[in-house]
C-alpha atoms as a PDB file:
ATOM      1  CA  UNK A   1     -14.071   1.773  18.551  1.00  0.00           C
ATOM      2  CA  UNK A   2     -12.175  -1.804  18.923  1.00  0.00           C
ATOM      3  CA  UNK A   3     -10.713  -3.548  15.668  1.00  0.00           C
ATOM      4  CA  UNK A   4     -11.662  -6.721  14.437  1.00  0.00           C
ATOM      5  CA  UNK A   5      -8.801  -9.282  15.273  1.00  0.00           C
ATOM      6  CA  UNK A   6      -8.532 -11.882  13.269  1.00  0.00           C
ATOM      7  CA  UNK A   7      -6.380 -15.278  14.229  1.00  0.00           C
ATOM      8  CA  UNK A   8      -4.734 -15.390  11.011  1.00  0.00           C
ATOM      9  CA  UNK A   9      -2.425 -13.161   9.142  1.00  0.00           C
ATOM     10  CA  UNK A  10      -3.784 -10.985   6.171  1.00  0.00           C
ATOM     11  CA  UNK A  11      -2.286 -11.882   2.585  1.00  0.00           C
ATOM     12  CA  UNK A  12      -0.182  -9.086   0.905  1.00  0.00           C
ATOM     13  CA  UNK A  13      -3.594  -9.334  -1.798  1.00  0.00           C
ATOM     14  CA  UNK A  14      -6.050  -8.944   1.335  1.00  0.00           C
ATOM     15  CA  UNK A  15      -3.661  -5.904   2.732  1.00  0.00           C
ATOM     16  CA  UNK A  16      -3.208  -4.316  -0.547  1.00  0.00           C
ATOM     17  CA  UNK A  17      -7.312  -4.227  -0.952  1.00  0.00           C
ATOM     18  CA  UNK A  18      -7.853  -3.582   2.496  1.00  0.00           C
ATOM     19  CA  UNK A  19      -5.874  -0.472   2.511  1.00  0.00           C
ATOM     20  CA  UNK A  20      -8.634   1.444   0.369  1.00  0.00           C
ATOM     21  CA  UNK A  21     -11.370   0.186   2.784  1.00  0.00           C
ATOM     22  CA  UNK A  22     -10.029  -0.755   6.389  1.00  0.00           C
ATOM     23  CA  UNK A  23      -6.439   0.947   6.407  1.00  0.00           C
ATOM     24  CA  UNK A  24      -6.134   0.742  10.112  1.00  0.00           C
ATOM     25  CA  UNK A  25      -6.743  -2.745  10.288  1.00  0.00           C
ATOM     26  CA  UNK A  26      -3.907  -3.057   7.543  1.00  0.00           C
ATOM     27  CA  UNK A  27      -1.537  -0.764   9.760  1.00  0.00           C
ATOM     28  CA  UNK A  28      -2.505  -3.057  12.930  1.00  0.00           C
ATOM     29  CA  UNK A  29      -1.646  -6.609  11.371  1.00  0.00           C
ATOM     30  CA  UNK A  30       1.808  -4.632   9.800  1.00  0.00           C
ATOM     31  CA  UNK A  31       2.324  -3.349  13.236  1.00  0.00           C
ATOM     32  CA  UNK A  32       1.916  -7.159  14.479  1.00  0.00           C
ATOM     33  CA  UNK A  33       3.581  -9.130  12.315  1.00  0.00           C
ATOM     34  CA  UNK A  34       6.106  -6.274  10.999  1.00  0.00           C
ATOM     35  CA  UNK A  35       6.141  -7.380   7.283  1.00  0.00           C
ATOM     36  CA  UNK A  36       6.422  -3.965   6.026  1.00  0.00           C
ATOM     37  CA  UNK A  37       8.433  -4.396   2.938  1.00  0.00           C
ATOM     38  CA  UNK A  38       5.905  -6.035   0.890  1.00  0.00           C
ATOM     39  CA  UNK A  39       3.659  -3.420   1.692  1.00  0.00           C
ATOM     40  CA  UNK A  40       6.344  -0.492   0.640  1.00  0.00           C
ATOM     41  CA  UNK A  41       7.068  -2.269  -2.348  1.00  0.00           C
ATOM     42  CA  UNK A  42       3.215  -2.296  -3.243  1.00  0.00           C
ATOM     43  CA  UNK A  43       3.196   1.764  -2.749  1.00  0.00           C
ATOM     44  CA  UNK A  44       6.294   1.811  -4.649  1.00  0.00           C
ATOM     45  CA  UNK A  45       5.047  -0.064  -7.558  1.00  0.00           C
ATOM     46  CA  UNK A  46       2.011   1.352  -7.587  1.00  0.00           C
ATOM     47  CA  UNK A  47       3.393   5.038  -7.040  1.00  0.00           C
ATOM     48  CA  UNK A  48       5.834   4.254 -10.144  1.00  0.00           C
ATOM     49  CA  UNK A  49       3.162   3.054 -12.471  1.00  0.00           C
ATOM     50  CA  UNK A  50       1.252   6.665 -11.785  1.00  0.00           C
ATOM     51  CA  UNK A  51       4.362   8.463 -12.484  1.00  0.00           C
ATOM     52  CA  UNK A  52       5.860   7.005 -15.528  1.00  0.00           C
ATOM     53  CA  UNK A  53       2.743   8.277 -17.785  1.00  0.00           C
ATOM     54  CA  UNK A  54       3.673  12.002 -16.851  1.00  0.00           C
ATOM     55  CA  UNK A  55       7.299  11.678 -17.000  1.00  0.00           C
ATOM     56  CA  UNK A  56       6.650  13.023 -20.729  1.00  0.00           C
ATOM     57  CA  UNK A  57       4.937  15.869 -19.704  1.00  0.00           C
ATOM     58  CA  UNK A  58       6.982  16.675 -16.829  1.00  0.00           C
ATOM     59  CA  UNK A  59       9.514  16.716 -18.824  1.00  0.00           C
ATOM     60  CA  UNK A  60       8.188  18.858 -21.923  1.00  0.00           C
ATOM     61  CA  UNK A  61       6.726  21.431 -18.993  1.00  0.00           C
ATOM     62  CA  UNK A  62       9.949  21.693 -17.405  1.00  0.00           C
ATOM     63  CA  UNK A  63      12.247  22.927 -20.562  1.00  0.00           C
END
Protein backbone atom coordinates (compact mmCIF):
# COMPACT_ATOMS: atom_id res chain seq x y z
CA UNK A 1 0.00 0.00 0.00
CA UNK A 2 1.83 3.43 -1.18
CA UNK A 3 0.92 6.83 0.67
CA UNK A 4 -0.47 9.69 -0.87
CA UNK A 5 2.35 12.40 -1.23
CA UNK A 6 1.37 15.54 -1.30
CA UNK A 7 3.77 18.65 -2.60
CA UNK A 8 2.95 20.73 0.24
CA UNK A 9 3.42 20.50 3.92
CA UNK A 10 0.38 19.57 6.22
CA UNK A 11 -0.75 22.42 8.77
CA UNK A 12 -0.34 21.57 12.53
CA UNK A 13 -4.68 21.84 12.18
CA UNK A 14 -4.55 19.29 9.10
CA UNK A 15 -1.95 16.94 11.25
CA UNK A 16 -3.78 17.25 14.42
CA UNK A 17 -7.18 15.98 12.45
CA UNK A 18 -5.39 13.72 10.38
CA UNK A 19 -4.00 11.80 13.20
CA UNK A 20 -7.56 10.25 14.07
CA UNK A 21 -8.04 9.29 10.37
CA UNK A 22 -4.66 8.90 8.35
CA UNK A 23 -1.97 8.69 11.27
CA UNK A 24 0.66 7.30 9.03
CA UNK A 25 0.45 9.91 6.64
CA UNK A 26 0.85 12.35 9.73
CA UNK A 27 4.00 10.25 10.95
CA UNK A 28 5.40 10.40 7.17
CA UNK A 29 5.19 14.33 6.63
CA UNK A 30 6.73 14.56 10.61
CA UNK A 31 9.29 12.12 9.48
CA UNK A 32 9.93 14.59 6.36
CA UNK A 33 9.89 17.75 7.52
CA UNK A 34 10.85 16.82 11.32
CA UNK A 35 8.53 19.41 13.03
CA UNK A 36 7.79 17.24 15.87
CA UNK A 37 7.36 19.66 18.65
CA UNK A 38 4.17 21.09 17.60
CA UNK A 39 2.87 17.81 17.33
CA UNK A 40 4.12 16.75 21.10
CA UNK A 41 2.82 19.81 22.35
CA UNK A 42 -0.70 18.94 20.77
CA UNK A 43 -0.56 15.35 22.72
CA UNK A 44 0.58 17.20 25.63
CA UNK A 45 -2.17 19.64 25.69
CA UNK A 46 -4.56 17.46 24.83
CA UNK A 47 -3.30 14.62 27.31
CA UNK A 48 -3.41 17.48 30.14
CA UNK A 49 -6.90 18.62 29.44
CA UNK A 50 -8.06 14.68 29.97
CA UNK A 51 -6.21 14.55 33.13
CA UNK A 52 -6.97 17.63 35.02
CA UNK A 53 -10.86 16.54 35.41
CA UNK A 54 -9.69 13.34 37.43
CA UNK A 55 -7.01 14.90 39.34
CA UNK A 56 -9.96 15.24 42.04
CA UNK A 57 -10.72 11.84 42.05
CA UNK A 58 -7.34 10.57 41.85
CA UNK A 59 -6.70 12.28 44.51
CA UNK A 60 -9.79 11.45 46.89
CA UNK A 61 -9.12 7.52 45.70
CA UNK A 62 -5.65 7.67 46.65
CA UNK A 63 -5.98 8.83 50.56
Amino acid sequence: MELESDSGTLSLGQKFSLIFTSPSRVFTELERNHSWLAALLVISLVSLAATLPLLSKIKHMAS
